[in-house]
Protein backbone atom coordinates (compact mmCIF):
# COMPACT_ATOMS: atom_id res chain seq x y z
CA UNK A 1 37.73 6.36 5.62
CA UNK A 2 38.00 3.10 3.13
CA UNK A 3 35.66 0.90 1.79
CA UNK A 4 34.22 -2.69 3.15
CA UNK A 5 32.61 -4.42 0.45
CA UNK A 6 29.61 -6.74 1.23
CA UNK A 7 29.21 -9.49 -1.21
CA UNK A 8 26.82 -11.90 -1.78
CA UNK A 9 24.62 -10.41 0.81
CA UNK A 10 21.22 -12.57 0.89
CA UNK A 11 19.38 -10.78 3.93
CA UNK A 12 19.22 -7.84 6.09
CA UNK A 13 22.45 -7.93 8.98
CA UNK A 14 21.26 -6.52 12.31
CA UNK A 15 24.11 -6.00 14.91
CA UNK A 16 24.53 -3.89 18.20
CA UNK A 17 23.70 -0.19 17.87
CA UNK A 18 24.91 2.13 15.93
CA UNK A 19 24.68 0.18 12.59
CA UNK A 20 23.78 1.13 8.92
CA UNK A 21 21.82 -2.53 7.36
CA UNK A 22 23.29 -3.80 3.99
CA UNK A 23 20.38 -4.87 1.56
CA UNK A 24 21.26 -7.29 -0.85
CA UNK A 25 17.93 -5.31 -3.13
CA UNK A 26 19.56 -2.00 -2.97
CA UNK A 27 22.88 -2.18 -4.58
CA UNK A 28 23.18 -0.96 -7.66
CA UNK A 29 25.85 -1.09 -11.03
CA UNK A 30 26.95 1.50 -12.45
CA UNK A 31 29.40 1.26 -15.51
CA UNK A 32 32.02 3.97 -16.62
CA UNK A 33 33.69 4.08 -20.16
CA UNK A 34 36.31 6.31 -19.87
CA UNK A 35 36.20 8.52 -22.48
CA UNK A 36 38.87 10.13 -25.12
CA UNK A 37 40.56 12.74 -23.53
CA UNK A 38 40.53 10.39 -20.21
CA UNK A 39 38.98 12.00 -17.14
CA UNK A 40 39.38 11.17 -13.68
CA UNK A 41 36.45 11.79 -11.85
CA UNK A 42 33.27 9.81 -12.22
CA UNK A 43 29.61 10.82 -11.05
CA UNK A 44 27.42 8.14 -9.46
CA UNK A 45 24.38 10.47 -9.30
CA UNK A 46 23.47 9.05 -6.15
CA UNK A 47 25.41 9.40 -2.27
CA UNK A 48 26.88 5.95 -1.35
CA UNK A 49 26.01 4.70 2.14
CA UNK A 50 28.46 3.77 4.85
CA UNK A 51 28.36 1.33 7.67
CA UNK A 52 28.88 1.31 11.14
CA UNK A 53 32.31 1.64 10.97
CA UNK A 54 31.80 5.27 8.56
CA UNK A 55 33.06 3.43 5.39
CA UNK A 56 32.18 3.59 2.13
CA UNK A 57 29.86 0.21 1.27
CA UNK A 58 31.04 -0.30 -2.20
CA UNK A 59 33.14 -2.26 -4.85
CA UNK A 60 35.49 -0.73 -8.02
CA UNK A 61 36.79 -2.86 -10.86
CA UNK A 62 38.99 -1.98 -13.91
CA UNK A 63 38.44 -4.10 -16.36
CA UNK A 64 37.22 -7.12 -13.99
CA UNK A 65 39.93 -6.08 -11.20
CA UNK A 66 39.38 -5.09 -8.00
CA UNK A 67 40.80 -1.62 -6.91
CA UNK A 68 41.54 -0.75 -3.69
CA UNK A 69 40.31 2.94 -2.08
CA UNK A 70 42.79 5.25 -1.29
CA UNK A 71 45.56 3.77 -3.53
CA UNK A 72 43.41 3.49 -6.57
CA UNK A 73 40.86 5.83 -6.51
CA UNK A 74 38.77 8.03 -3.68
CA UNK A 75 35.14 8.77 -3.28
CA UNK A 76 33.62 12.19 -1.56
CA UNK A 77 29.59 12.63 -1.72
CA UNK A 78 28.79 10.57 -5.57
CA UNK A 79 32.12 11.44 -7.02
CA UNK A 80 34.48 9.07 -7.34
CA UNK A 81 37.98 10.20 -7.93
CA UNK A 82 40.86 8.23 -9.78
CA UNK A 83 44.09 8.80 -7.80
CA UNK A 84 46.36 6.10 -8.98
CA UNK A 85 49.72 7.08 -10.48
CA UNK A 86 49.05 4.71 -13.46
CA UNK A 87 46.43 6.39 -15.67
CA UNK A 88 42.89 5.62 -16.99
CA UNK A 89 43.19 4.50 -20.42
CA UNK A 90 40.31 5.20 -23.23
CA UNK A 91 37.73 2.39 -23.59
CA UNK A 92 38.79 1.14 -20.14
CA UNK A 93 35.78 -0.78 -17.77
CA UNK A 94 35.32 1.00 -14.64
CA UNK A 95 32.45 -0.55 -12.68
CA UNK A 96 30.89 0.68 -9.54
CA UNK A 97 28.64 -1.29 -6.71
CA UNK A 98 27.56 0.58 -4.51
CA UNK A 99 24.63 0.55 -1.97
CA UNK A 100 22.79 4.25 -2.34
CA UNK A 101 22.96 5.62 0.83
CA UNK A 102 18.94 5.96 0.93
CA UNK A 103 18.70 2.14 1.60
CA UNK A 104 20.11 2.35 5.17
CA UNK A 105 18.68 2.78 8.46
CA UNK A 106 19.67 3.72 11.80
CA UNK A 107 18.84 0.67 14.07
CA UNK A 108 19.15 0.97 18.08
CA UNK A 109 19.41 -1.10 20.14
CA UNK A 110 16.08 -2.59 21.04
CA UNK A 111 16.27 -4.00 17.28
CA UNK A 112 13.27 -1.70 16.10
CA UNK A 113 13.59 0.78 13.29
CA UNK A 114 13.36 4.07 14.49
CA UNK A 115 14.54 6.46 12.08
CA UNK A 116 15.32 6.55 8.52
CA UNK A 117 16.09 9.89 7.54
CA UNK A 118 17.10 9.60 3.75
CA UNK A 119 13.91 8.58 3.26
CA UNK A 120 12.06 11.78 3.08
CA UNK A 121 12.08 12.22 6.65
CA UNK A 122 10.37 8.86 7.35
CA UNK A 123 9.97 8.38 11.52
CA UNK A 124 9.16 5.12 12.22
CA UNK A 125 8.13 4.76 16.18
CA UNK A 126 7.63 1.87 18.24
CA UNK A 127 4.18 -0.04 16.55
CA UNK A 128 1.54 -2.09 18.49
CA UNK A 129 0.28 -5.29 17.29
CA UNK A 130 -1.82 -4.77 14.47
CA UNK A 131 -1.16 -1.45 13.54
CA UNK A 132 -0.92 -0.16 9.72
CA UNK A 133 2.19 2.09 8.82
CA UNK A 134 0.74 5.76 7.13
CA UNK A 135 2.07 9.01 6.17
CA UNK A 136 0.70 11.63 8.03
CA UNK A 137 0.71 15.17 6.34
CA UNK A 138 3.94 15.71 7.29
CA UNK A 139 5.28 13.50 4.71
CA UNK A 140 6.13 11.24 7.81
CA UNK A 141 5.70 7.53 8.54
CA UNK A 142 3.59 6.48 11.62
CA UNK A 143 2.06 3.43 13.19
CA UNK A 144 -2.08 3.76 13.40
CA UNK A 145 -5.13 1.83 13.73
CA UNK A 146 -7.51 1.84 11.45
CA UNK A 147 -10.55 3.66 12.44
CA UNK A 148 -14.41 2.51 12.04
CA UNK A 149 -16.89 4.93 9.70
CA UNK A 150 -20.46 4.29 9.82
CA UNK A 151 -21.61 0.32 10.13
CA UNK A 152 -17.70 -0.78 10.21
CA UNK A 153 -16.44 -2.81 12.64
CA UNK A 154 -12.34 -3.35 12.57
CA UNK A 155 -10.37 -5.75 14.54
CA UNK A 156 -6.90 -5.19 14.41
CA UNK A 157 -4.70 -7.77 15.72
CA UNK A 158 -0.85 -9.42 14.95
CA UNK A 159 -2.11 -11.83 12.62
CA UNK A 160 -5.07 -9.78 10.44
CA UNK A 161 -6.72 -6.50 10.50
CA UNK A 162 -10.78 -7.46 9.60
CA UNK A 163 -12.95 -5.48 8.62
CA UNK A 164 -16.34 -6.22 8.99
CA UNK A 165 -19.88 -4.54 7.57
CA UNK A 166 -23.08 -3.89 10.12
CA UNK A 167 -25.41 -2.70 7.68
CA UNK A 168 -27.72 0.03 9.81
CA UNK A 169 -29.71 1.38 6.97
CA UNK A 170 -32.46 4.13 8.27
CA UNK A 171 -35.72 2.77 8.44
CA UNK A 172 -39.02 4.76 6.66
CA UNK A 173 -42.59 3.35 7.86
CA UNK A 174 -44.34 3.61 5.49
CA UNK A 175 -48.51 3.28 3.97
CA UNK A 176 -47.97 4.51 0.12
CA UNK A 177 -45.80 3.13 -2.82
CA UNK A 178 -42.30 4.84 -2.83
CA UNK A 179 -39.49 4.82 -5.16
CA UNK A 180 -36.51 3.55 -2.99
CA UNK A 181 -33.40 5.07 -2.25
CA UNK A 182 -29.96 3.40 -2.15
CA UNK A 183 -28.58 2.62 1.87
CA UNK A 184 -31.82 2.85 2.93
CA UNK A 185 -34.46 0.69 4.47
CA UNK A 186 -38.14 0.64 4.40
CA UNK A 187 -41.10 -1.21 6.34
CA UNK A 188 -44.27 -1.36 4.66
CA UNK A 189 -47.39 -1.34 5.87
CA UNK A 190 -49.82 -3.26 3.72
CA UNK A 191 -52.82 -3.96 5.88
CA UNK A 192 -55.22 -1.27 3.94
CA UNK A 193 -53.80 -1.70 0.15
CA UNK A 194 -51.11 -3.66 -2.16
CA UNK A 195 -47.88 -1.40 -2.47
CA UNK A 196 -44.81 -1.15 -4.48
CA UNK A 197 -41.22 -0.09 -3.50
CA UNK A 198 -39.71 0.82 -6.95
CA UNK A 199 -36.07 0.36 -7.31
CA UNK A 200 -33.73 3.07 -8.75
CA UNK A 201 -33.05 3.10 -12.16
CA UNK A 202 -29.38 4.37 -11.76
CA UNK A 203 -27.14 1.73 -9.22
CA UNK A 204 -23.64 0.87 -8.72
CA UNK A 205 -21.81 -1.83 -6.99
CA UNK A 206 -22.57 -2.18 -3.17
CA UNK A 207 -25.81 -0.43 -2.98
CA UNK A 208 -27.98 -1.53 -0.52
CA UNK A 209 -31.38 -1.66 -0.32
CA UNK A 210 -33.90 -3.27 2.54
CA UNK A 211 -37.33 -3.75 1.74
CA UNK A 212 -39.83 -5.73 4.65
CA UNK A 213 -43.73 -6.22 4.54
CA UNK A 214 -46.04 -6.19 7.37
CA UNK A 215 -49.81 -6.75 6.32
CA UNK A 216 -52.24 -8.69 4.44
CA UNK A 217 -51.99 -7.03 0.64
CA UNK A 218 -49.34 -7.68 -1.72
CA UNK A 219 -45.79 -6.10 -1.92
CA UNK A 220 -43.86 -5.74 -5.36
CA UNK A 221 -40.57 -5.05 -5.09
CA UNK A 222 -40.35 -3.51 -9.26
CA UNK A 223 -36.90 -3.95 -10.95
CA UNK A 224 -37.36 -0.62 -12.68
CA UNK A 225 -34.85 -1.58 -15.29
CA UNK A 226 -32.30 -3.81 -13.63
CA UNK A 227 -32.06 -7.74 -12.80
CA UNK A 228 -33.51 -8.92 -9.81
CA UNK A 229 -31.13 -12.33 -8.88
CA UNK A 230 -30.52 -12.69 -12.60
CA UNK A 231 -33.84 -12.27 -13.51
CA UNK A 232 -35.90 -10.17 -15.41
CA UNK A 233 -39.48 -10.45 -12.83
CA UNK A 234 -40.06 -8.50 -10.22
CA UNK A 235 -39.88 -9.76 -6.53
CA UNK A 236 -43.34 -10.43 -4.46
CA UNK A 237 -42.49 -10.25 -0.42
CA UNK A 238 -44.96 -11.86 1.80
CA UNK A 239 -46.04 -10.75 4.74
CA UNK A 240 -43.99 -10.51 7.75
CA UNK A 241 -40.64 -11.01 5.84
CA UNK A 242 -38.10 -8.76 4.09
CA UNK A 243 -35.08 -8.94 1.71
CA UNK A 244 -31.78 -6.86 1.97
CA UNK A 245 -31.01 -6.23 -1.39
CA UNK A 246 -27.35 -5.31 -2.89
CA UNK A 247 -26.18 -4.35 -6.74
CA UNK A 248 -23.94 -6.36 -8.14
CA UNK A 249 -24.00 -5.62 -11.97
CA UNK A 250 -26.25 -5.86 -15.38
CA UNK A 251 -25.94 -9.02 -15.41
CA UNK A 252 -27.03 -10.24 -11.79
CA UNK A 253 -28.86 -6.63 -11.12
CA UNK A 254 -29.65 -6.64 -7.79
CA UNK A 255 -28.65 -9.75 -5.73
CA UNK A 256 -30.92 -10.66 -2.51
CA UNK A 257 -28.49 -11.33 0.42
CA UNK A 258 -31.18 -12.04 2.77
């Protein structure tokens, strides 16, 4: 075992199979003070990783020089171990890089991440384009599409994942005034009397609301409360059209989309 020390790494280094990947993000500084009495063992709190080779992938200094592993000092799990025949002295610098070893990955050979096991078990398999990474209840990493709820369409490709709306609101027919409900739709049938679809006094952002006349009397469409596009009136439909209505806020109420 000795150390290689990586410096000035700027990106990820992928080589043939079996490697460990140096990550210029995930080294870290630690800095020792030895104490009074000296001691000669030093706790990183942390594993350091090693590289292909099985060597330690850190960097020692004593007071801004570079000590060597094996003559100077030795490192088993986050202890590192002063060995040199020359003392520590009190006050003295001892500073540690080191890259933790939960910042490497095993990489095959295809070049695809696989396996990253000091980080909480994360499995990684082989993704198709457009895929999301989630954690399954195992605590585990894995490649899925997204899946479509109710009047969601998804297209999931490399360059974007969309997500689209298809409003499908159930339809009431209907002869008599009604106060509306939210993701809902109603057709009503004015040909014998005027009607009103009354809006609910209680909305939130993204309710929907579809309102469509057929017959000769009048339609109101009554606020209840809220905005209609900005406005305190109330909407008249005529006949043989309708409005999709969504809430926005108290300022804008609700906003007619169609």
């Amino acid at each position: 075992m000795k150390v290689d020390v990586y410096p000035n790494i700027t990106n990820v280094e992928v080589y043939e199979n079996p490697i460990s990947v140096p990550v210029e993000a995930t080294w870290e500084k630690v800095t020792f003070t030895v104490p009074n009495p000296v001691v000669s063992t030093f706790d990183l709190g942390r594993e350091v990783a090693t590289d292909r080779d099985g060597d330690f992938v850190l960097q020692v200094t004593l007071d801004g020089v570079n000590k060597a592993y094996g003559t100077d000092f030795t490192f088993s799990g986050s202890v590192l171990t002063w060995v040199n025949a020359n003392p520590l002295t009190v006050d003295a610098k001892l500073v540690v890089w080191y890259s933790p070893k939960s910042a490497y990955g095993s990489v095959p050979g295809s070049g695809e991440v696989t396996s990253l096991t000091h980080l909480n078990d994360v499995t990684i398999t082989g993704g198709i384009a457009g895929q999301l990474l989630v954690k399954d209840g195992n605590g585990q990493f894995i490649n899925r599409f997204l899946t479509a709820g109710s009047n969601m369409s998804i297209v999931s490709d490399a360059n974007a994942v969309t997500l689209t709306s298809n409003p499908n609101l159930p339809m009431s027919l209907l002869t008599a005034s009604v106060s509306a409900e939210v993701q809902k739709s109603y057709l009503m049938n004015t040909s014998a009397s005027a009607l009103t679809v009354t809006l609910p006094n209680v909305a939130a952002l993204g309710d929907t609301i579809q309102v469509s006349r057929f017959g000769t009397e009048d339609l109101t469409v009554v606020r209840n409360g809220h905005k209609i596009n900005g406005a305190d009136l109330d909407l008249n439909i005529v006949d043989l059209n309708g409005v999709v209505l969504r809430y926005a806020d108290p300022t804008i109420g609700w906003f007619q989309v169609i």
